[in-house]
C-alpha atoms as a PDB file:
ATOM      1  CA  UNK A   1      38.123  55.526 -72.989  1.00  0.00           C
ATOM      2  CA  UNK A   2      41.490  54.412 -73.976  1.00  0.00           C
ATOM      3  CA  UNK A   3      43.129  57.564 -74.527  1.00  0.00           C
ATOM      4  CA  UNK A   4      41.522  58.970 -70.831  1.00  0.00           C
ATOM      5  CA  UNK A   5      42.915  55.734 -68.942  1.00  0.00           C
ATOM      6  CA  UNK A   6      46.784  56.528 -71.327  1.00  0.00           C
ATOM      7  CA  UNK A   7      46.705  60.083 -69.500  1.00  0.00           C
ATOM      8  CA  UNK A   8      45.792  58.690 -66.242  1.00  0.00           C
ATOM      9  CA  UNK A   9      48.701  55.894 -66.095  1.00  0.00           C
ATOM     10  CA  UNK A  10      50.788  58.980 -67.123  1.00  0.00           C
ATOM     11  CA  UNK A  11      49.936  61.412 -64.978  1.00  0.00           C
ATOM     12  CA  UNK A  12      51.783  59.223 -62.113  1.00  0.00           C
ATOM     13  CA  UNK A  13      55.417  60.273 -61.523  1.00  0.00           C
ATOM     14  CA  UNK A  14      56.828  56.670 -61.452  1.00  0.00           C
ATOM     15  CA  UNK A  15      55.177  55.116 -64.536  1.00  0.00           C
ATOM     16  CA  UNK A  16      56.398  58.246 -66.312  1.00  0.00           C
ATOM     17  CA  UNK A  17      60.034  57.097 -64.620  1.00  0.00           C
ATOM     18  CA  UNK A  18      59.557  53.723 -65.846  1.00  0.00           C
ATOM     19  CA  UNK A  19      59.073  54.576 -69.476  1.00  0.00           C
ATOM     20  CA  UNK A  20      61.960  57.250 -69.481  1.00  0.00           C
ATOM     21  CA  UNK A  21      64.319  54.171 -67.978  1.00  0.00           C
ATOM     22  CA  UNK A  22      63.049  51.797 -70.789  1.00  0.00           C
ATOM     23  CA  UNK A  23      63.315  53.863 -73.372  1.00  0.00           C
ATOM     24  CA  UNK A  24      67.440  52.742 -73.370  1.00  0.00           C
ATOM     25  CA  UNK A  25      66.568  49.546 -73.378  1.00  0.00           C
ATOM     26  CA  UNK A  26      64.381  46.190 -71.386  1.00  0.00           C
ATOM     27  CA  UNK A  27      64.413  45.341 -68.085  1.00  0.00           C
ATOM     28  CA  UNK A  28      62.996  42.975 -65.782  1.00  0.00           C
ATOM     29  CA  UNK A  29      60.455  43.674 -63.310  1.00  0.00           C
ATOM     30  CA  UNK A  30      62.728  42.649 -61.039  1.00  0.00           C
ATOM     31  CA  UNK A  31      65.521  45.583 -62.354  1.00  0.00           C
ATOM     32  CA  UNK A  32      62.858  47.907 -62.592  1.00  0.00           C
ATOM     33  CA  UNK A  33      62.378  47.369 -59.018  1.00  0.00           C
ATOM     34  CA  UNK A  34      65.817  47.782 -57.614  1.00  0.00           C
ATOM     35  CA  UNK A  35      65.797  51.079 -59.135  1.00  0.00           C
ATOM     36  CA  UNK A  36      62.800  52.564 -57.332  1.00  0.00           C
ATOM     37  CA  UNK A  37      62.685  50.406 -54.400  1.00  0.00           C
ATOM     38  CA  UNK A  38      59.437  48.240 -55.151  1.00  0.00           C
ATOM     39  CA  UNK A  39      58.988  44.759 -55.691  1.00  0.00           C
ATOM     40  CA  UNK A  40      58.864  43.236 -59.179  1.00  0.00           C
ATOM     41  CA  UNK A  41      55.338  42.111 -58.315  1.00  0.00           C
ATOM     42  CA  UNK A  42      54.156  45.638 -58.144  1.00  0.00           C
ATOM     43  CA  UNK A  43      56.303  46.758 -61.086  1.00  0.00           C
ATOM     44  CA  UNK A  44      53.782  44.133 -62.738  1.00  0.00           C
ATOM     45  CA  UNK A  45      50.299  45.952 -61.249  1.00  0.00           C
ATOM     46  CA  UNK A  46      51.763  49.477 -62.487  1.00  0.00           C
END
């Protein structure tokens, strides 16, 4: 189940954006947010 639910949070364009901007480093929520024009609440749901 694990590995169909890893393909499905990866199959959406901005998680995949997410990981390829942490990848140089951490951010916030909040930081992540700024960047894609969300709030850092829903940073936290994705």
């Amino acid at each position: 189940m694990i590995f169909a639910e890893t393909f499905s949070a990866l199959s959406d364009p901005v998680r995949r954006n997410i990981l390829i901007l942490l990848r140089s480093g951490r951010l916030s929520a909040g930081e992540i947010g700024k960047r894609f024009n969300i709030t850092g609440a829903a940073i936290r749901i994705i």
